[in-house]
Each structure stands twice: as C-alpha cells, then as structure tokens.
PDB file of N, CA and C in Angstrom:
ATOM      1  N   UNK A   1      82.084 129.265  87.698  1.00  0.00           N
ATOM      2  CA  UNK A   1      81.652 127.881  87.701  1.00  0.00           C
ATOM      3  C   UNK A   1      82.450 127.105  88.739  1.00  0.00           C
ATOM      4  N   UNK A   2      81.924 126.206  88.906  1.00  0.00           N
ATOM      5  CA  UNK A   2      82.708 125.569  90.835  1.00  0.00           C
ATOM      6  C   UNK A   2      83.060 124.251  90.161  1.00  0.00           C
ATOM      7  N   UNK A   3      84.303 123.841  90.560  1.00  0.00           N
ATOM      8  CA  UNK A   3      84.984 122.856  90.081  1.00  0.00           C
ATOM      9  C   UNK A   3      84.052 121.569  89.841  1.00  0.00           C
ATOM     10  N   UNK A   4      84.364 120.812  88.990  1.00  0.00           N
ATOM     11  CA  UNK A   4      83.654 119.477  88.621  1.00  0.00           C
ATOM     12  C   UNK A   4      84.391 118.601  89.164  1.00  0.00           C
ATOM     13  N   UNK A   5      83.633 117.645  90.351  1.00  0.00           N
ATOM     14  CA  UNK A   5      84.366 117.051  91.660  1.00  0.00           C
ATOM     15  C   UNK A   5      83.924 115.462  90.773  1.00  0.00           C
ATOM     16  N   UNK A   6      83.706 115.546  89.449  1.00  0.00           N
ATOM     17  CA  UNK A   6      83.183 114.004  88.652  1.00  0.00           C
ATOM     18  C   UNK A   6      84.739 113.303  89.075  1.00  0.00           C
ATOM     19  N   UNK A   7      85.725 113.739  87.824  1.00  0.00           N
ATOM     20  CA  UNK A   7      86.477 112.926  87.303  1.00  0.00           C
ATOM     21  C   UNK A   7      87.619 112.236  89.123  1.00  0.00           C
ATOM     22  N   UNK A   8      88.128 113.708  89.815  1.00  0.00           N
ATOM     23  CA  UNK A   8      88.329 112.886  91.263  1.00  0.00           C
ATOM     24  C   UNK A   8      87.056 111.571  92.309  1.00  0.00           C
ATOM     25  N   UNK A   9      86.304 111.921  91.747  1.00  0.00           N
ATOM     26  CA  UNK A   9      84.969 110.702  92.671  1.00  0.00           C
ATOM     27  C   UNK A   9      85.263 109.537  92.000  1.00  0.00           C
ATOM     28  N   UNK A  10      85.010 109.812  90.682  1.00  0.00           N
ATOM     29  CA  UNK A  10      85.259 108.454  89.857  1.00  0.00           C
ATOM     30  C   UNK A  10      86.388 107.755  89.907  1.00  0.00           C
ATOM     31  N   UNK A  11      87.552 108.478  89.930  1.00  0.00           N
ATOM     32  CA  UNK A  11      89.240 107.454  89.830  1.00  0.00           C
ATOM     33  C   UNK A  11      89.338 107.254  91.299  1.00  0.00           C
ATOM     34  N   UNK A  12      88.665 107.997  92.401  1.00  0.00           N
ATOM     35  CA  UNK A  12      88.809 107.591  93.649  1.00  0.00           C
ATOM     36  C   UNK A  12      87.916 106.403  94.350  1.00  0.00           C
ATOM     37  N   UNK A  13      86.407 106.432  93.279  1.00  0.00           N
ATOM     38  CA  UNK A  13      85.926 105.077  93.947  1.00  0.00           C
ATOM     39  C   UNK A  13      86.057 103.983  92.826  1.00  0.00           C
ATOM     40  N   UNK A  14      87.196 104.158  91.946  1.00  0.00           N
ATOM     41  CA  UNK A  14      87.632 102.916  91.395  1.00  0.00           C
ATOM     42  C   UNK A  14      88.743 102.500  91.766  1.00  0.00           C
ATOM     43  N   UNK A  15      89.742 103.070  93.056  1.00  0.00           N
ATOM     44  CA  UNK A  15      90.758 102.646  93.453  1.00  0.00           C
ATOM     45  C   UNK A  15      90.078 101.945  94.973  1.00  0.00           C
ATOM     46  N   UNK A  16      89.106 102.817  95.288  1.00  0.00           N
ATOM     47  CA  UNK A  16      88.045 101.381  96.434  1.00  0.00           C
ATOM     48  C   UNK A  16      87.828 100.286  96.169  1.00  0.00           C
ATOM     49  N   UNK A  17      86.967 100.184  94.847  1.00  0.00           N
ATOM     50  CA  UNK A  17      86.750  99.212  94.270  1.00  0.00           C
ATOM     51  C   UNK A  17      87.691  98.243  93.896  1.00  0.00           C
ATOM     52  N   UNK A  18      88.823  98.555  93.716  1.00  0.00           N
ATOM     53  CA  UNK A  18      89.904  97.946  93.379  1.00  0.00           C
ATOM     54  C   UNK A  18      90.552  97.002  94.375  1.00  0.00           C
ATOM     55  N   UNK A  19      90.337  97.953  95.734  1.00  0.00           N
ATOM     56  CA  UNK A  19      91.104  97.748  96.971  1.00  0.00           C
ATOM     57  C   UNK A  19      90.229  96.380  97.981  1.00  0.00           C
ATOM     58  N   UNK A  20      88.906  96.621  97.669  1.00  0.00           N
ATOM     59  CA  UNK A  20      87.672  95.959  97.840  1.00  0.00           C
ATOM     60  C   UNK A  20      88.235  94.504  96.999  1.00  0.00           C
ATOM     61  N   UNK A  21      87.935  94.600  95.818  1.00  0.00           N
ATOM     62  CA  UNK A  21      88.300  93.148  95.124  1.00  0.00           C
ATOM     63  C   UNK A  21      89.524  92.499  95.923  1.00  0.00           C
ATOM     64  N   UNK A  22      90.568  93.211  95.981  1.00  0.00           N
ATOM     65  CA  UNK A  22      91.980  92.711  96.003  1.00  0.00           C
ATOM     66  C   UNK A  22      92.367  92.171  97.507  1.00  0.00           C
ATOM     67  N   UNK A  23      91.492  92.965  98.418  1.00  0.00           N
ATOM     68  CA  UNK A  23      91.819  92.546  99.774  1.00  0.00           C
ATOM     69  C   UNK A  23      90.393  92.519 100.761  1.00  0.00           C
ATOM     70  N   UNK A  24      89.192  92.376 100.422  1.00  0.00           N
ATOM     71  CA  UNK A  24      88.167  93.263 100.989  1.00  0.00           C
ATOM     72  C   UNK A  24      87.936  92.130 102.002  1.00  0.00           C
ATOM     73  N   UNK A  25      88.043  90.992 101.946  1.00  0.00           N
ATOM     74  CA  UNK A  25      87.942  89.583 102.731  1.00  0.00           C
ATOM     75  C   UNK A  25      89.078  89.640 103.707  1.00  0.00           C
ATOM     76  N   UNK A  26      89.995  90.272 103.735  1.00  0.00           N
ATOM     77  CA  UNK A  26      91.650  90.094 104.482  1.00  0.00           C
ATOM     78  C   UNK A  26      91.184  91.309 105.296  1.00  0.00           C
ATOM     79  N   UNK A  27      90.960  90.547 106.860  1.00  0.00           N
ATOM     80  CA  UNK A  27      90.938  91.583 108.128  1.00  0.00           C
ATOM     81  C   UNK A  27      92.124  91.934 108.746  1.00  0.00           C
ATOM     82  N   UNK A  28      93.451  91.492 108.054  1.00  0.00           N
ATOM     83  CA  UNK A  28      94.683  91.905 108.387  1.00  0.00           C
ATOM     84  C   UNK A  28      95.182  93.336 107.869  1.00  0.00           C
ATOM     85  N   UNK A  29      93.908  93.399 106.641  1.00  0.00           N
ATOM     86  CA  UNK A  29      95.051  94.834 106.198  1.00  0.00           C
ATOM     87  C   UNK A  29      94.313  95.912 106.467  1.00  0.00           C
ATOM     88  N   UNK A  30      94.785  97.133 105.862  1.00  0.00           N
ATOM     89  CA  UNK A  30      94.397  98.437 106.281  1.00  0.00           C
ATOM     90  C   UNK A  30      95.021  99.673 105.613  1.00  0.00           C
ATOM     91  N   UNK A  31      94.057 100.558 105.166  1.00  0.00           N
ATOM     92  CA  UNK A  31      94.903 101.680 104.078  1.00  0.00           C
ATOM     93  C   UNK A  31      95.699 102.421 105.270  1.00  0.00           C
ATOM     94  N   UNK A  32      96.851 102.473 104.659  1.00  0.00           N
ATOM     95  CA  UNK A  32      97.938 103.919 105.693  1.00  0.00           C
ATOM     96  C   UNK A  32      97.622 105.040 104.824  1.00  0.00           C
ATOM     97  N   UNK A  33      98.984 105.158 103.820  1.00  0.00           N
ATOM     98  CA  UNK A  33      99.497 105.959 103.096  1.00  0.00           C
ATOM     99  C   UNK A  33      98.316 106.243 102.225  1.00  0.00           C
ATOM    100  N   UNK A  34      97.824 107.696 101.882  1.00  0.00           N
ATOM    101  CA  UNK A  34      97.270 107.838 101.190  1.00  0.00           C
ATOM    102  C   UNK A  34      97.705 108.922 100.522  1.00  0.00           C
ATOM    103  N   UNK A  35      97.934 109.152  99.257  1.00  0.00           N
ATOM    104  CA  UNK A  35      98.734 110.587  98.355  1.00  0.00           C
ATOM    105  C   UNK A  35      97.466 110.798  97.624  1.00  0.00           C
ATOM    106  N   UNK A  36      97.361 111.963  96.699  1.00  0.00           N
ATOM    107  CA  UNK A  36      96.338 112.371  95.893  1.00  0.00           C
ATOM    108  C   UNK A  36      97.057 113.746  94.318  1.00  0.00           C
ATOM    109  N   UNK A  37      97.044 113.405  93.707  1.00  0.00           N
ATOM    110  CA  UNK A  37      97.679 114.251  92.716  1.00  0.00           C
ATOM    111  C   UNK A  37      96.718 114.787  91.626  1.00  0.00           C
ATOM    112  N   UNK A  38      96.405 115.804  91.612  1.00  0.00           N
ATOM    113  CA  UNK A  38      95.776 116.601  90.833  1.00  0.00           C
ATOM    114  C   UNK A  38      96.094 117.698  90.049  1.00  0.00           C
ATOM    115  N   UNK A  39      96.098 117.550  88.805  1.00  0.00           N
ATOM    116  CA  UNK A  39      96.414 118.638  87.954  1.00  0.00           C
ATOM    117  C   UNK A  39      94.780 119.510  87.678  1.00  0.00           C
ATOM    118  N   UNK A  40      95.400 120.596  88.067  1.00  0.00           N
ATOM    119  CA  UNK A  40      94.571 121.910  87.318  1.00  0.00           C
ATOM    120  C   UNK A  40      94.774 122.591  86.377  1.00  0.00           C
ATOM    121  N   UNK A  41      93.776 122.858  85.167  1.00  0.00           N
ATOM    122  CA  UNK A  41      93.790 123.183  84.525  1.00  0.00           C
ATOM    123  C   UNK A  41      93.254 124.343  84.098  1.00  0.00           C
ATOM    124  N   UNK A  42      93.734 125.502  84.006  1.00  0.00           N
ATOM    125  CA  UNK A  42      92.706 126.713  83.824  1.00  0.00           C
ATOM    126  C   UNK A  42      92.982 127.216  82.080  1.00  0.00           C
ATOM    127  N   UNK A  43      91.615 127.975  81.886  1.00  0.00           N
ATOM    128  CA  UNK A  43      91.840 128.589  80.018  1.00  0.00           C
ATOM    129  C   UNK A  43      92.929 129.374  80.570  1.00  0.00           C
ATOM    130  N   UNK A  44      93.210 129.653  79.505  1.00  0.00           N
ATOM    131  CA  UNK A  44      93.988 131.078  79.159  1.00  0.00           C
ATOM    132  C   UNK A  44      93.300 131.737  78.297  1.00  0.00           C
ATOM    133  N   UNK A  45      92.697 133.263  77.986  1.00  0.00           N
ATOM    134  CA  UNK A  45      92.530 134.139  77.058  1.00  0.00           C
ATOM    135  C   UNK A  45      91.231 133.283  76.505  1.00  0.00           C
ATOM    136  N   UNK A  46      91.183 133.469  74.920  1.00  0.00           N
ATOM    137  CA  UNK A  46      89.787 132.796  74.528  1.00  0.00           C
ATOM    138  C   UNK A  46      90.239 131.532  73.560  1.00  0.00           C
ATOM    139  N   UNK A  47      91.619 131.015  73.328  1.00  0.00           N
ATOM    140  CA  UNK A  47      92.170 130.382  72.486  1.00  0.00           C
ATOM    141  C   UNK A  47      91.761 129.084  73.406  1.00  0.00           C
ATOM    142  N   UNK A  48      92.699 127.838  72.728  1.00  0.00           N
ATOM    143  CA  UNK A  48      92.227 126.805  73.429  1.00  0.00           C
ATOM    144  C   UNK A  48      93.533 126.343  74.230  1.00  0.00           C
ATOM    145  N   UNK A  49      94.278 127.434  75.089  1.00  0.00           N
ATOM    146  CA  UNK A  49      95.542 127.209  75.664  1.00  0.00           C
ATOM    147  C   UNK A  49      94.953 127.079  76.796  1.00  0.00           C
ATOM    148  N   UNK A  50      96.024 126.196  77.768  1.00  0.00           N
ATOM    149  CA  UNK A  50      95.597 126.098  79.722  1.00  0.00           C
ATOM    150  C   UNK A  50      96.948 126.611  80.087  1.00  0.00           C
ATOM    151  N   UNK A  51      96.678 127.114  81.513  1.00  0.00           N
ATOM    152  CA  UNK A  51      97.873 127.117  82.313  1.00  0.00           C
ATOM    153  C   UNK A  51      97.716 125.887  82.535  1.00  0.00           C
ATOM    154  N   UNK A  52      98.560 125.136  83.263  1.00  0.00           N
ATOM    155  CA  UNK A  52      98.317 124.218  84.681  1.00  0.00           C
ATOM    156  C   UNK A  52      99.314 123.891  85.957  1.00  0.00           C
ATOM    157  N   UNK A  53      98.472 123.674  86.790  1.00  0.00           N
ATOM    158  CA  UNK A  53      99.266 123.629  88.392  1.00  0.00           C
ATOM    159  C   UNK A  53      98.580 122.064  88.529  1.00  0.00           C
ATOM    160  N   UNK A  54      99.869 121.988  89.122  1.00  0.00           N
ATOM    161  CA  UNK A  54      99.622 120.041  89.848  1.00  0.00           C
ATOM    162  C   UNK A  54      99.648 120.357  91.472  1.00  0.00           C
ATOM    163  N   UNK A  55      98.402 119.529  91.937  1.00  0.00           N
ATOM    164  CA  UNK A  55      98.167 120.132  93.540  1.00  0.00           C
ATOM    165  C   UNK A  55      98.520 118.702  93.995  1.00  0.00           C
ATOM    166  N   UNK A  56      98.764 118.398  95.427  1.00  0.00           N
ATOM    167  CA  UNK A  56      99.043 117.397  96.034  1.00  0.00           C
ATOM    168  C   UNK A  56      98.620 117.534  97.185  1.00  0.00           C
ATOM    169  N   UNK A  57      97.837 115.885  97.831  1.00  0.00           N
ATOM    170  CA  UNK A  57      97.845 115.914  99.834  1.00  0.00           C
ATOM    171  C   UNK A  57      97.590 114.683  99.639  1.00  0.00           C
ATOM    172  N   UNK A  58      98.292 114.867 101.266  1.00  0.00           N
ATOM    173  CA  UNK A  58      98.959 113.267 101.206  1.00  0.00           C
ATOM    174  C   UNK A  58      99.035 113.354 103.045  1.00  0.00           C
ATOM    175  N   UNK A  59      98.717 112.129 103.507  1.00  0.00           N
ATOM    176  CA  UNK A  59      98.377 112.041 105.314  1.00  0.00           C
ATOM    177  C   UNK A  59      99.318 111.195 105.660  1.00  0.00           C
ATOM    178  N   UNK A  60     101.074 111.444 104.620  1.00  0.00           N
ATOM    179  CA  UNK A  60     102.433 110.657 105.205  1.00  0.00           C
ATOM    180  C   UNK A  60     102.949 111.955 106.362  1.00  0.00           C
ATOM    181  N   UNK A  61     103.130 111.664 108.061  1.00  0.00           N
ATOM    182  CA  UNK A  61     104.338 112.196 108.438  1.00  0.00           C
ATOM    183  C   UNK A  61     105.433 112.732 107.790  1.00  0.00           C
ATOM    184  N   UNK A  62     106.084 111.456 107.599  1.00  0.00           N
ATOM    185  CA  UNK A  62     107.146 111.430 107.246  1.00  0.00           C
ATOM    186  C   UNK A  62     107.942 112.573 105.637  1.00  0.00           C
ATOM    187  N   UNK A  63     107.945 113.283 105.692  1.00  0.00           N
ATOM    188  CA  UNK A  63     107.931 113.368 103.960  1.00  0.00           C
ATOM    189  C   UNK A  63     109.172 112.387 103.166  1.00  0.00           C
ATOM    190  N   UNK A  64     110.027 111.727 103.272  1.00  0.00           N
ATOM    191  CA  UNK A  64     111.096 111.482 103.028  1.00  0.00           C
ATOM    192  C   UNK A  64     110.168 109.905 102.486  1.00  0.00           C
ATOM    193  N   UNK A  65     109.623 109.729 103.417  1.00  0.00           N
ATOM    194  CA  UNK A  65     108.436 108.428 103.286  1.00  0.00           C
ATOM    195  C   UNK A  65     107.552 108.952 102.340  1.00  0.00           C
ATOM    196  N   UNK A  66     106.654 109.889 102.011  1.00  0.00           N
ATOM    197  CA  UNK A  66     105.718 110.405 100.614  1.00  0.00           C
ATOM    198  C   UNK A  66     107.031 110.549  99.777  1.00  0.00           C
ATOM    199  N   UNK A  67     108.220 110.740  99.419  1.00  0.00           N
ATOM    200  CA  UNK A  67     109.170 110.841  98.152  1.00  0.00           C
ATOM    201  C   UNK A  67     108.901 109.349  97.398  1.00  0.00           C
ATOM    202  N   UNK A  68     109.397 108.698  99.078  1.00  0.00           N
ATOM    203  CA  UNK A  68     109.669 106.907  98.610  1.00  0.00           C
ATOM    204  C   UNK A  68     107.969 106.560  97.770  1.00  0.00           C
ATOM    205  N   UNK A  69     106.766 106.575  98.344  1.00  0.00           N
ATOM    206  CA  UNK A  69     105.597 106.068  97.849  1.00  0.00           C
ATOM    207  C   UNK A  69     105.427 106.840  96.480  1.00  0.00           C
ATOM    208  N   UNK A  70     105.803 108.257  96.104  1.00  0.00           N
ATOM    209  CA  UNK A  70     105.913 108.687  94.968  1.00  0.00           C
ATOM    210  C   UNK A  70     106.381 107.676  93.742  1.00  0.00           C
ATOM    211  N   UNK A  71     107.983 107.697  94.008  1.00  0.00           N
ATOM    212  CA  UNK A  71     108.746 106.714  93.685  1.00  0.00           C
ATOM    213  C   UNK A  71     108.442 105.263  93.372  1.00  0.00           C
ATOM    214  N   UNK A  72     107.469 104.729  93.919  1.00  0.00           N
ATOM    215  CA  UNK A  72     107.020 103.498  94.188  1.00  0.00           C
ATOM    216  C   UNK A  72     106.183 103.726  93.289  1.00  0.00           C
ATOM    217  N   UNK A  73     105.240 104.889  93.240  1.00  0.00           N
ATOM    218  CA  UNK A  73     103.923 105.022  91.983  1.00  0.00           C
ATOM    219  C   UNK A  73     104.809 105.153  90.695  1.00  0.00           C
ATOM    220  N   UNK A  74     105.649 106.036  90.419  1.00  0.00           N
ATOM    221  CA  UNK A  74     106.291 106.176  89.133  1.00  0.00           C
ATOM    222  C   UNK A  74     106.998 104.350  88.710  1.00  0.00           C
ATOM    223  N   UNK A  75     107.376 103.782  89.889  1.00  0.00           N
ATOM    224  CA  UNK A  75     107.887 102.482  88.994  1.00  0.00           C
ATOM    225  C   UNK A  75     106.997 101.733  88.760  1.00  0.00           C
ATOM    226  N   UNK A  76     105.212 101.800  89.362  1.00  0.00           N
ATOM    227  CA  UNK A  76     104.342 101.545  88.474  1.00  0.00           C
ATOM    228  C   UNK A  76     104.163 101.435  87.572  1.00  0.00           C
ATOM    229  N   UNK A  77     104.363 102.682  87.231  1.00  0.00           N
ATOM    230  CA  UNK A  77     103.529 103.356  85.410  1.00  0.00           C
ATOM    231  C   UNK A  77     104.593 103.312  85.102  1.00  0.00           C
ATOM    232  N   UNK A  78     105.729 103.096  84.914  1.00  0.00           N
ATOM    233  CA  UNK A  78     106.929 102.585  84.501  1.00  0.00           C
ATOM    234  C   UNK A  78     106.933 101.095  83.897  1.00  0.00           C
ATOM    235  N   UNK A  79     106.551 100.344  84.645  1.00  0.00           N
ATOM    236  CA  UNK A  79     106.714  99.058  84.634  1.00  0.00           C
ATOM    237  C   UNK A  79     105.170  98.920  83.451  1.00  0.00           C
ATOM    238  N   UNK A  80     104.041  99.060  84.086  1.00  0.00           N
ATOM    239  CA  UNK A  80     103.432  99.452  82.917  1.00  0.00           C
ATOM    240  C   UNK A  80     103.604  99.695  81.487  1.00  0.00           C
ATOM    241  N   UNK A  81     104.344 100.508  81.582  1.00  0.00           N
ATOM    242  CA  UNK A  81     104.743 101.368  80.072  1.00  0.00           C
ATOM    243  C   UNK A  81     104.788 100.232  78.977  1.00  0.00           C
ATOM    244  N   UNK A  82     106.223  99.600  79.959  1.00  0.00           N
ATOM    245  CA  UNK A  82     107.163  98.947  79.434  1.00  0.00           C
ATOM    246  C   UNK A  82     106.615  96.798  79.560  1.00  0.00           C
ATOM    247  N   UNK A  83     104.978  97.042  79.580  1.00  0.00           N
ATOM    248  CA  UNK A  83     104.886  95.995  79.034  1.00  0.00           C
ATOM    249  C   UNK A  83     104.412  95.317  80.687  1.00  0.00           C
ATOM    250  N   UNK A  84     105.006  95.590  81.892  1.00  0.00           N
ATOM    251  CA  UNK A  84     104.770  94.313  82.947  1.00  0.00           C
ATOM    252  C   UNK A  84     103.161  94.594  83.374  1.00  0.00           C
ATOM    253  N   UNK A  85     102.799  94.056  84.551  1.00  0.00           N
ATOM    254  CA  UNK A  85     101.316  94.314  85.198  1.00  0.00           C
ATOM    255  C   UNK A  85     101.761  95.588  86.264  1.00  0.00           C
ATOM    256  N   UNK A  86     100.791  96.467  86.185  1.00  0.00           N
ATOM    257  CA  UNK A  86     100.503  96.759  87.187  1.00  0.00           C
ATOM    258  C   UNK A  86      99.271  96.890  87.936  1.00  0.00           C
ATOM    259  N   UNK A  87      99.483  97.451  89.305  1.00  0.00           N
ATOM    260  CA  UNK A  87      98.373  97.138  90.122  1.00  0.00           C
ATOM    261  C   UNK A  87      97.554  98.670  90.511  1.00  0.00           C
TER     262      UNK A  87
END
C-alpha cells in the first residue's frame, strides 16, 4: 500500500492558510526557512505494536541555523503547553 500523502497535505495547507491570513497583504515578507518533521509509523507482527522513525528536510544551509529554528519550534509548543499563545 503507498503511503497516505492526506494527513502531510492537510497540516501543510493549513500552515498556508495560516501564513495567508497572517501576512498575505504584506509584500515585504517571504517564506525562507522551511523544516518538515515526520514520523513513520510501521505495524509490527499482527498485534497492534509500531516501530517508528522520525524523518526530516529542511532547505536551511546552515545546520547550526535548522538546530536554532528547531529550538524556536520546541519553545512554541512549550509556551503553548504552559498556557501562552502560540502561533
């Protein structure tokens, strides 16, 4: 069976959509950095266990610069967690 490309289309054209609302009028800005994180999930055996592998790509040069934007996403969902807004 060939991977189900739903759930990446969907969280990817709701971060357009997002990007659209938030700046879509502002001819100053422009996406750079773009990362992508995906966990895979495969069965194991016939039980209801998975392996899983987390895949990543990302169009930073720099890698030291993709650590920092990592970093920057985790104090997101951090800040999140713990009650503030995030974006």
């Amino acid at each position: 069976m060939a991977l189900d490309r739903t759930i990446l289309g969907k969280v990817a054209a709701e971060q357009m959509q997002a990007l659209e609302e938030s700046y879509g009028e502002d001819d100053t800005v422009e996406i750079g950095a773009v990362i992508t994180i995906v966990q895979v999930l495969r069965k194991v055996g016939d039980g209801e266990d998975y392996a899983s592998v987390v895949r990543m790509r990302h169009n930073v040069g720099d890698p030291y610069a993709a650590i920092g934007y990592l970093r920057a996403a985790e104090q997101t969902v951090v800040q999140a967690i713990s009650g503030g807004s995030a974006e």
